[in-house]
PDB file of N, CA and C in Angstrom:
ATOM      1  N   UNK A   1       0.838  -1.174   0.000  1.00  0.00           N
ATOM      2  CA  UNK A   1       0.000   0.000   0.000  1.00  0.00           C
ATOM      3  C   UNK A   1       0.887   1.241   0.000  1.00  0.00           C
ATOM      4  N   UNK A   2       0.089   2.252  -1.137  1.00  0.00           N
ATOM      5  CA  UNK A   2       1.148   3.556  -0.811  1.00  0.00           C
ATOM      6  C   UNK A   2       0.363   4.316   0.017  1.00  0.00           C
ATOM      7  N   UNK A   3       1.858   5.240   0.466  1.00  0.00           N
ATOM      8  CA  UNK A   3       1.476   6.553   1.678  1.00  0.00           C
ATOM      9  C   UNK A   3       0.387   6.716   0.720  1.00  0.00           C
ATOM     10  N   UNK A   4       0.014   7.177  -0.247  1.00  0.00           N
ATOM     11  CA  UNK A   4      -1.149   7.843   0.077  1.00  0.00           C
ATOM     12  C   UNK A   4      -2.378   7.774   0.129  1.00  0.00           C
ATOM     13  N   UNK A   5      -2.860   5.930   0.150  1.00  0.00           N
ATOM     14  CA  UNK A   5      -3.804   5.643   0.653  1.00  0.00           C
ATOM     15  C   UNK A   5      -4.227   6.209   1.957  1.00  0.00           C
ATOM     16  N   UNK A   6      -3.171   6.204   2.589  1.00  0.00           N
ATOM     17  CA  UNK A   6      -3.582   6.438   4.282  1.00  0.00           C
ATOM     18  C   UNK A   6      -3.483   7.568   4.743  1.00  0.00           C
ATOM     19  N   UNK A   7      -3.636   8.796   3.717  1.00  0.00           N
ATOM     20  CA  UNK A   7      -3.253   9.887   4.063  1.00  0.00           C
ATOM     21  C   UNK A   7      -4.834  10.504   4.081  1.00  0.00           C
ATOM     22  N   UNK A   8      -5.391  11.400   5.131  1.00  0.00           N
ATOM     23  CA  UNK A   8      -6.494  12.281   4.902  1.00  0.00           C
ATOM     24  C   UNK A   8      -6.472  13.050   4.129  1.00  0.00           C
ATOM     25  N   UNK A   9      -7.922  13.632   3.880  1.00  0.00           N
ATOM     26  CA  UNK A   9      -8.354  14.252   2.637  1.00  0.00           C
ATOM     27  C   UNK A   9      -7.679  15.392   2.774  1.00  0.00           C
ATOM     28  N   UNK A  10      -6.812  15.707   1.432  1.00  0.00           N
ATOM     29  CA  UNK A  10      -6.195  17.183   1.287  1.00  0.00           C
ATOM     30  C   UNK A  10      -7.109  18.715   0.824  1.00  0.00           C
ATOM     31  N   UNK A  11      -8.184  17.523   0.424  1.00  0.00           N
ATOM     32  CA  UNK A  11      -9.141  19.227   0.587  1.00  0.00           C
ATOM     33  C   UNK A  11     -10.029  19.209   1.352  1.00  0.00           C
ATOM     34  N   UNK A  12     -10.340  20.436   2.130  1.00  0.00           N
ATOM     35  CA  UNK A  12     -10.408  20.563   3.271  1.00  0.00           C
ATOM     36  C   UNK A  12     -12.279  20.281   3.339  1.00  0.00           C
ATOM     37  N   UNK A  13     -12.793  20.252   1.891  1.00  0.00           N
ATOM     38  CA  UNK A  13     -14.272  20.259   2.196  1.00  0.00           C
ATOM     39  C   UNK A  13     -14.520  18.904   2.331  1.00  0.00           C
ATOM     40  N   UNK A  14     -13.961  17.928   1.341  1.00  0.00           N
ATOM     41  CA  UNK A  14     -13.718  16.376   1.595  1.00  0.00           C
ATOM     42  C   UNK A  14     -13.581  15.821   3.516  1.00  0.00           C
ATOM     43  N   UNK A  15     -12.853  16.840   4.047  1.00  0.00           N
ATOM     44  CA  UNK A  15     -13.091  16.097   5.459  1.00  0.00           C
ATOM     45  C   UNK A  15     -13.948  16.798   5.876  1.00  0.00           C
ATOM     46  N   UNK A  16     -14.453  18.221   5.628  1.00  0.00           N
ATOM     47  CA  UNK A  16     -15.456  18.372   6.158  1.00  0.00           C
ATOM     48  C   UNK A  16     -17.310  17.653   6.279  1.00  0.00           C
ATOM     49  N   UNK A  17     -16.729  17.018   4.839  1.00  0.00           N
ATOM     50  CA  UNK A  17     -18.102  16.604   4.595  1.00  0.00           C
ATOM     51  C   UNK A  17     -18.166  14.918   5.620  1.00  0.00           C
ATOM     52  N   UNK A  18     -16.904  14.164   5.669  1.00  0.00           N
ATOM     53  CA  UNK A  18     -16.330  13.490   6.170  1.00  0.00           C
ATOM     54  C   UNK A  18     -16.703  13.307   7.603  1.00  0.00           C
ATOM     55  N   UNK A  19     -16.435  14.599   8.389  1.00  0.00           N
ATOM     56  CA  UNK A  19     -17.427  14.820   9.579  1.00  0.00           C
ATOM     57  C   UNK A  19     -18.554  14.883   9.520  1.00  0.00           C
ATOM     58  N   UNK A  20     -19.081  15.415   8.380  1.00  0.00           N
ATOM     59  CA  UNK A  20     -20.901  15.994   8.905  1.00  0.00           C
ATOM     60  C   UNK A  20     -21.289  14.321   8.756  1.00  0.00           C
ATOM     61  N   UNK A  21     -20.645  13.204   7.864  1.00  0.00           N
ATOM     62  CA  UNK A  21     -21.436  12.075   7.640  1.00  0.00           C
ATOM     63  C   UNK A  21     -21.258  11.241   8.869  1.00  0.00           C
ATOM     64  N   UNK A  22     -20.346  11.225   9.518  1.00  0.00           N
ATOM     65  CA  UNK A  22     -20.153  10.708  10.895  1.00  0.00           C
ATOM     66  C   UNK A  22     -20.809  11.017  12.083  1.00  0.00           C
ATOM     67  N   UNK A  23     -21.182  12.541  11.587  1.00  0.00           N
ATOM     68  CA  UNK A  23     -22.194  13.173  12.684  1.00  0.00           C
ATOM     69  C   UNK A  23     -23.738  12.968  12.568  1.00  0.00           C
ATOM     70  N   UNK A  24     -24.000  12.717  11.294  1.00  0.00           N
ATOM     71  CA  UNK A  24     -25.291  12.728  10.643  1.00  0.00           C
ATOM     72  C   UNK A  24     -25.648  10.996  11.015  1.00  0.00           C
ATOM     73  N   UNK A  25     -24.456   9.986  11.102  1.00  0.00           N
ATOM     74  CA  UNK A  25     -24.698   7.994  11.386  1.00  0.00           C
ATOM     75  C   UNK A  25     -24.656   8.336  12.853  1.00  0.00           C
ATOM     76  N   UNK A  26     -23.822   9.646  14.065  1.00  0.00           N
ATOM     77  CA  UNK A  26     -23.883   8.924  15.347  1.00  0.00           C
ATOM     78  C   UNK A  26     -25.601   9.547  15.796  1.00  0.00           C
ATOM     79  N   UNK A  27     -26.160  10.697  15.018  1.00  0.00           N
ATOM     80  CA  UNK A  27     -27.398  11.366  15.326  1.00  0.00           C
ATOM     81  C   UNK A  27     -28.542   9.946  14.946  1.00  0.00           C
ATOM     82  N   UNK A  28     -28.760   9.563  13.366  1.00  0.00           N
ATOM     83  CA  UNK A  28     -29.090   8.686  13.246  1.00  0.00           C
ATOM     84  C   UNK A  28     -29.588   7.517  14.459  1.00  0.00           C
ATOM     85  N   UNK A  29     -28.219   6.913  14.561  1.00  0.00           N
ATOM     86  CA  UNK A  29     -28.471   5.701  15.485  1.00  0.00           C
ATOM     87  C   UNK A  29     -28.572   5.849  17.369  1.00  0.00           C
ATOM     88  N   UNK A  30     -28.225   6.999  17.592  1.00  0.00           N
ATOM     89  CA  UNK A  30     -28.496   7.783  18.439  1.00  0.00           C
ATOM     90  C   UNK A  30     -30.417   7.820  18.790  1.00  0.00           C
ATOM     91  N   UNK A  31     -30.803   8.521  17.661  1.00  0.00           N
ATOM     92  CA  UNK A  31     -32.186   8.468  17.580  1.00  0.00           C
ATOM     93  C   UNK A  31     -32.805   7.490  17.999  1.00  0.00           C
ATOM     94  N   UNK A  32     -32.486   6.250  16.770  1.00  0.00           N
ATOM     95  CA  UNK A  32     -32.959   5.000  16.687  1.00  0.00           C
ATOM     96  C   UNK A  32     -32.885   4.230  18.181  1.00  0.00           C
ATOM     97  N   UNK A  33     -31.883   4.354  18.896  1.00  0.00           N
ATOM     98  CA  UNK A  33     -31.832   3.242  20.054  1.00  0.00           C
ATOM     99  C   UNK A  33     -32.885   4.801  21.197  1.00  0.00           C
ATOM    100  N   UNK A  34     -33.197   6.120  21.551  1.00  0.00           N
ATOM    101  CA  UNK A  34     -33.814   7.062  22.086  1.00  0.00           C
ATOM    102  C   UNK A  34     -35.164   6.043  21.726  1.00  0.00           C
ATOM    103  N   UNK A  35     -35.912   5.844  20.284  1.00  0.00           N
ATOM    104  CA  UNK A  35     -36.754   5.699  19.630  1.00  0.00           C
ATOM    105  C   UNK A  35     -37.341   4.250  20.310  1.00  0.00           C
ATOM    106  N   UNK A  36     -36.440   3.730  20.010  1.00  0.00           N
ATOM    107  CA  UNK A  36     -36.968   1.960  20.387  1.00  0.00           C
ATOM    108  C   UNK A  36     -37.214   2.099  21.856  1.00  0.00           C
ATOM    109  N   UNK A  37     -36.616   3.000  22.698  1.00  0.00           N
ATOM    110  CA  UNK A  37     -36.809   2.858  24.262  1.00  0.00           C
ATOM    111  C   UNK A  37     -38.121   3.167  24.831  1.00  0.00           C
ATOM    112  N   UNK A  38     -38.657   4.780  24.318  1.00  0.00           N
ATOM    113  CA  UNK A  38     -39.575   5.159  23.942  1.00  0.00           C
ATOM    114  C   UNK A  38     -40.850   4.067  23.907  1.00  0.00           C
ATOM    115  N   UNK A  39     -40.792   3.658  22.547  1.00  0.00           N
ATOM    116  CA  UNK A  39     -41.896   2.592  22.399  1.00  0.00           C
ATOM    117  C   UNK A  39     -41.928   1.400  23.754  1.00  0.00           C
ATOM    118  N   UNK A  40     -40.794   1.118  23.554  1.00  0.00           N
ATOM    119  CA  UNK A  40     -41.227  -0.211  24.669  1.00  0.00           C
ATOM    120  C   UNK A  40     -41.619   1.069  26.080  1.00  0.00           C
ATOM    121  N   UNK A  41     -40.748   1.510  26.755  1.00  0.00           N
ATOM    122  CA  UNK A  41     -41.475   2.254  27.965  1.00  0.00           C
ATOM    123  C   UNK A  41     -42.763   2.797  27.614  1.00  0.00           C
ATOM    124  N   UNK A  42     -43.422   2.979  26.686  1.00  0.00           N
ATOM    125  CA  UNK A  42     -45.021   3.000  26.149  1.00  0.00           C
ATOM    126  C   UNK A  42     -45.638   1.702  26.853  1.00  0.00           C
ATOM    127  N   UNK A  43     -45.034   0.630  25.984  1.00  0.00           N
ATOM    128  CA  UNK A  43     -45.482  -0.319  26.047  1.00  0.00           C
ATOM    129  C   UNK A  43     -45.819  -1.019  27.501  1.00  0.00           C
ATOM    130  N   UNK A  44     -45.253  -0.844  28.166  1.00  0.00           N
ATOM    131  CA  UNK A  44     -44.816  -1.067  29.731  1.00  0.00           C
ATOM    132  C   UNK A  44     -45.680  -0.291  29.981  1.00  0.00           C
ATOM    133  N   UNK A  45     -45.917   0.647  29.937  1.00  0.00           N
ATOM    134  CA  UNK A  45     -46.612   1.789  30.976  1.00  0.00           C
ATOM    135  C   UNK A  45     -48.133   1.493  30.712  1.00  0.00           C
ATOM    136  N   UNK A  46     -48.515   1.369  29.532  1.00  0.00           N
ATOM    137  CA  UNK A  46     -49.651   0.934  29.272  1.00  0.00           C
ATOM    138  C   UNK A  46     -50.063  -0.078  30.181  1.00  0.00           C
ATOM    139  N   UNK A  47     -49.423  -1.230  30.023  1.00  0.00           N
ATOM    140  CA  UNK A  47     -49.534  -2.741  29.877  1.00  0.00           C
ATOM    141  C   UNK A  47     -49.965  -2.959  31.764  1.00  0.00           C
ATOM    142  N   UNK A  48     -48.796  -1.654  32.472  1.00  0.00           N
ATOM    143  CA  UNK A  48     -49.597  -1.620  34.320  1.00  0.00           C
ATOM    144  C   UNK A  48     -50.464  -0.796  34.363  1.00  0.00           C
ATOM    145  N   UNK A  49     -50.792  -0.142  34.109  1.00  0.00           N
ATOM    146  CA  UNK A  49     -51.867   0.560  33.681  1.00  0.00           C
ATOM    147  C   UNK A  49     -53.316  -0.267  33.375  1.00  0.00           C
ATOM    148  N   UNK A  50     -52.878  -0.839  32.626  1.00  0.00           N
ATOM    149  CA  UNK A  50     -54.015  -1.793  32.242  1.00  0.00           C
ATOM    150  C   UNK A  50     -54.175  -2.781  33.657  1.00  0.00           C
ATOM    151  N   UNK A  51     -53.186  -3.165  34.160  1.00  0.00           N
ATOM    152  CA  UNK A  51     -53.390  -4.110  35.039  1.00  0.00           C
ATOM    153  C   UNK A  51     -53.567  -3.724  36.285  1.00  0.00           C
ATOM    154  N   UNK A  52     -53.177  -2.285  36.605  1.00  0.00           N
ATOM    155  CA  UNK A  52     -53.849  -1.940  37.746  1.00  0.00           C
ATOM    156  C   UNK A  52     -55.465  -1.557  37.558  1.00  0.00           C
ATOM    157  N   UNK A  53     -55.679  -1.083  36.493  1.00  0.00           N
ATOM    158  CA  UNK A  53     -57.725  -0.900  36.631  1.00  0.00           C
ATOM    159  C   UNK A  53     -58.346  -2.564  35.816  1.00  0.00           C
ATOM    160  N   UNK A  54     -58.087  -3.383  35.968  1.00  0.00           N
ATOM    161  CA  UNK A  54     -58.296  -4.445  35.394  1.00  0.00           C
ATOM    162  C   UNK A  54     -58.484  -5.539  37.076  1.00  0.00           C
ATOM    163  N   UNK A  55     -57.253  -4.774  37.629  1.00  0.00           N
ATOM    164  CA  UNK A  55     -56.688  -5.640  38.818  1.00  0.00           C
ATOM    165  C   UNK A  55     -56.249  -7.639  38.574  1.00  0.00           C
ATOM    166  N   UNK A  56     -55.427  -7.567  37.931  1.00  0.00           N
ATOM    167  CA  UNK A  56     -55.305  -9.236  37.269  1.00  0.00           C
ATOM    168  C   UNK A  56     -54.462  -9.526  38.300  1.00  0.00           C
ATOM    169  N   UNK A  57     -54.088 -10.878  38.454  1.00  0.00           N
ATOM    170  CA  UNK A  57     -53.370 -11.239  39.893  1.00  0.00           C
ATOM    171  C   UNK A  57     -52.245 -11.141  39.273  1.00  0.00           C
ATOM    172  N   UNK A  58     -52.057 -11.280  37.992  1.00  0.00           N
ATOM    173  CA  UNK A  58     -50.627 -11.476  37.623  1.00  0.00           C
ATOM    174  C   UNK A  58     -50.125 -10.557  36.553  1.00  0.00           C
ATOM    175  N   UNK A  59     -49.028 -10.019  36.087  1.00  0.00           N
ATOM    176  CA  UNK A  59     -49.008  -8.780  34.863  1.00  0.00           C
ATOM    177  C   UNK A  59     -48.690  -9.228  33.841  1.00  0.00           C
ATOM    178  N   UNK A  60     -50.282  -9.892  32.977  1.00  0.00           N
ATOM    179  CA  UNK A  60     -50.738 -10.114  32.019  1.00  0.00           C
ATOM    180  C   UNK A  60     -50.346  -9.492  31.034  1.00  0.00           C
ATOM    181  N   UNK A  61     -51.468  -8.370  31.455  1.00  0.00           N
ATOM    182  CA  UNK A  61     -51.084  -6.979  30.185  1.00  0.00           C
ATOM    183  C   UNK A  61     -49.882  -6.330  30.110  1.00  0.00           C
ATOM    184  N   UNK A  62     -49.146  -6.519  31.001  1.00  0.00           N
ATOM    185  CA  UNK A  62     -47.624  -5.750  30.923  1.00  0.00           C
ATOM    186  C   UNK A  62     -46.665  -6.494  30.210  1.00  0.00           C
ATOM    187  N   UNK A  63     -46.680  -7.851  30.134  1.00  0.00           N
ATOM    188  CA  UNK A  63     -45.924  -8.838  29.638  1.00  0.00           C
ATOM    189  C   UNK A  63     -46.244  -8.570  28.429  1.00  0.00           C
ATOM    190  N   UNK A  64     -47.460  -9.038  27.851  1.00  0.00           N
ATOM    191  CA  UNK A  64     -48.120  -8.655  26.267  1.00  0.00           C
ATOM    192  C   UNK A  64     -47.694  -7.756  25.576  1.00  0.00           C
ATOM    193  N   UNK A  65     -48.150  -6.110  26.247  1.00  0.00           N
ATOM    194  CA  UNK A  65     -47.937  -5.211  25.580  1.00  0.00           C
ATOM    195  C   UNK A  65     -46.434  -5.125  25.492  1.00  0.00           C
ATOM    196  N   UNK A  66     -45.606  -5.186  26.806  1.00  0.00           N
ATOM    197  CA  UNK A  66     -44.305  -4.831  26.466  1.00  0.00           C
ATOM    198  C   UNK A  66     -43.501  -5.679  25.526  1.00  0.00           C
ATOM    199  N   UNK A  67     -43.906  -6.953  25.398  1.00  0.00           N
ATOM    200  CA  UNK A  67     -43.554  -7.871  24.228  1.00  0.00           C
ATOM    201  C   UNK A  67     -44.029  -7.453  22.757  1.00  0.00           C
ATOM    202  N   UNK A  68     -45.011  -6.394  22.839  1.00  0.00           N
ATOM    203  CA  UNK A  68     -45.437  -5.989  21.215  1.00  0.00           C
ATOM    204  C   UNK A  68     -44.422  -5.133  21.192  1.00  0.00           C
ATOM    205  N   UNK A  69     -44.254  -4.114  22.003  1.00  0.00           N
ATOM    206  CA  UNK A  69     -43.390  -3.070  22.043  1.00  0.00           C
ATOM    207  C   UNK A  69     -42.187  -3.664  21.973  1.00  0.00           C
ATOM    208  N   UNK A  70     -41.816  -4.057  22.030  1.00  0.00           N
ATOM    209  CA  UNK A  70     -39.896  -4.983  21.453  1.00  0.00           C
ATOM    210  C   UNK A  70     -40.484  -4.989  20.037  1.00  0.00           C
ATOM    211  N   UNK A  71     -41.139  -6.002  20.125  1.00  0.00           N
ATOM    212  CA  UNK A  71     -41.496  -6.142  18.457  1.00  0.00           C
ATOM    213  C   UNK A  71     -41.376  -5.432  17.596  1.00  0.00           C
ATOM    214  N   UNK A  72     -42.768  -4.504  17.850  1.00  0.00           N
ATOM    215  CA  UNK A  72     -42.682  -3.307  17.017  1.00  0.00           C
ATOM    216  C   UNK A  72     -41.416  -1.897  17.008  1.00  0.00           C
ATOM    217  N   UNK A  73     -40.697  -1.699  17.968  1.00  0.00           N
ATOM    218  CA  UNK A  73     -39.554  -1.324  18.139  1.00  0.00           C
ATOM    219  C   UNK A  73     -38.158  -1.808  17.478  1.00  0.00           C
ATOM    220  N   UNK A  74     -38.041  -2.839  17.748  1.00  0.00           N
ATOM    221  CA  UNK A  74     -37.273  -3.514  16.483  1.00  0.00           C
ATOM    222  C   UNK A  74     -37.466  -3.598  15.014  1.00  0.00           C
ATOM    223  N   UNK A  75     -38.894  -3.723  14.525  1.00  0.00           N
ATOM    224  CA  UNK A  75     -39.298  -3.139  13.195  1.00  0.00           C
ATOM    225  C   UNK A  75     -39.267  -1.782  12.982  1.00  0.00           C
ATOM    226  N   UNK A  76     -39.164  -0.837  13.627  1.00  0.00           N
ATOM    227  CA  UNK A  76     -39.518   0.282  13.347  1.00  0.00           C
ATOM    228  C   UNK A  76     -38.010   0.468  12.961  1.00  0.00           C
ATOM    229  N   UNK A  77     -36.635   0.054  13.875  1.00  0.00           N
ATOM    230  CA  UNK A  77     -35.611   0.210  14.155  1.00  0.00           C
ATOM    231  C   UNK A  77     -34.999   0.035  12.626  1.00  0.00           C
ATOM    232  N   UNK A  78     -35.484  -1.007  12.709  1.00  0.00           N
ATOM    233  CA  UNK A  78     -34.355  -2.142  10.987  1.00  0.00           C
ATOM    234  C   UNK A  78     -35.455  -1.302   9.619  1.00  0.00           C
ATOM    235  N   UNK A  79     -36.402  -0.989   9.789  1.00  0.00           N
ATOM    236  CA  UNK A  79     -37.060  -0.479   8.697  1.00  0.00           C
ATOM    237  C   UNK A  79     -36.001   0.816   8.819  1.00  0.00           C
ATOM    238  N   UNK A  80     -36.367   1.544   9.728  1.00  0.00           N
ATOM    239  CA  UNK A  80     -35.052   2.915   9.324  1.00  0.00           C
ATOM    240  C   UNK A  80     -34.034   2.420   9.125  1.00  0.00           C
ATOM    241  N   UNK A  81     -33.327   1.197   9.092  1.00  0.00           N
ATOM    242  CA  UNK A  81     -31.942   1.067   9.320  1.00  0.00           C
ATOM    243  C   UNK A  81     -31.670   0.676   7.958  1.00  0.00           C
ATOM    244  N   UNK A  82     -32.081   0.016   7.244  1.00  0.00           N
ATOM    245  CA  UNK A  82     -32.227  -0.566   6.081  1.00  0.00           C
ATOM    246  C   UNK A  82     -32.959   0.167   5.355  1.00  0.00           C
ATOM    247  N   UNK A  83     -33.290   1.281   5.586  1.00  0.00           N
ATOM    248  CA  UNK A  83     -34.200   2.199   3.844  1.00  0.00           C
ATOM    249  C   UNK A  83     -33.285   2.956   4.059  1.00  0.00           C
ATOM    250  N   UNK A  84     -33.026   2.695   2.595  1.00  0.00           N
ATOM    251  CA  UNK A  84     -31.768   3.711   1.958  1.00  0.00           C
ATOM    252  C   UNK A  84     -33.067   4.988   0.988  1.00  0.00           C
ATOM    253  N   UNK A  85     -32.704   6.358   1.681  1.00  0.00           N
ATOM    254  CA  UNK A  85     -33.543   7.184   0.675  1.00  0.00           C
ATOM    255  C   UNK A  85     -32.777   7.373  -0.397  1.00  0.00           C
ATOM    256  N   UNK A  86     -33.911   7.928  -1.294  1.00  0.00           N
ATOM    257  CA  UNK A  86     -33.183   8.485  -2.927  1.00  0.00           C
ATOM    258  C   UNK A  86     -32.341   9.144  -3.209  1.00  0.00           C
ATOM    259  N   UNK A  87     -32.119  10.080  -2.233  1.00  0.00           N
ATOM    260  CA  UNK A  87     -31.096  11.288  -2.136  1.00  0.00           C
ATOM    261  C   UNK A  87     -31.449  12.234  -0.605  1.00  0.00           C
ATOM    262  N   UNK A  88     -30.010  12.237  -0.709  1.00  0.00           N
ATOM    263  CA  UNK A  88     -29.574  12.599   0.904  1.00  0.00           C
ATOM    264  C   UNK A  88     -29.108  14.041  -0.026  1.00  0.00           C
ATOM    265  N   UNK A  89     -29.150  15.116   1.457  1.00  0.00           N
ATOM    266  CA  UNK A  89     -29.105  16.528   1.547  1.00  0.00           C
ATOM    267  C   UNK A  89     -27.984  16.260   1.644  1.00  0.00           C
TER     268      UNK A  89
END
């Protein structure tokens, strides 16, 4: 390999842009794991909720719902993670 594979970008907008895309994947996935937490603590909150005005001996509805909420949290997750849009700004 030559030096100048391993050399950074000599023009200066090349690393700039270099950063914004690194900043733009840690915001991204940043979001995404904020996002998935979100849903499931939905899911949970509902699910005692339900089971305290229900009064069930056991947490039925909390188990359920918070098990949709993974679910659907993980789909929501890999659907953003995997759609590539048409064109990026």
């Amino acid at each position: 390999m030559t030096d100048q594979e391993h050399r950074p970008p000599s023009n200066p907008k090349d690393s700039k842009d270099h950063k914004k895309s690194h900043t733009r994947d840690y915001m991204k996935y940043s979001g995404m794991a904020f996002q998935m937490g979100i849903i499931i603590f939905i899911g949970s909150f509902a699910g005692q909720k339900l089971d305290a005005h229900f009064q069930t001996s056991k947490p039925y509805f909390t188990v359920f719902l918070a098990l949709i909420a993974v679910i659907l949290a993980l789909y929501v997750s890999l659907k953003d993670l995997f759609y590539k849009p048409d064109k990026e700004d």
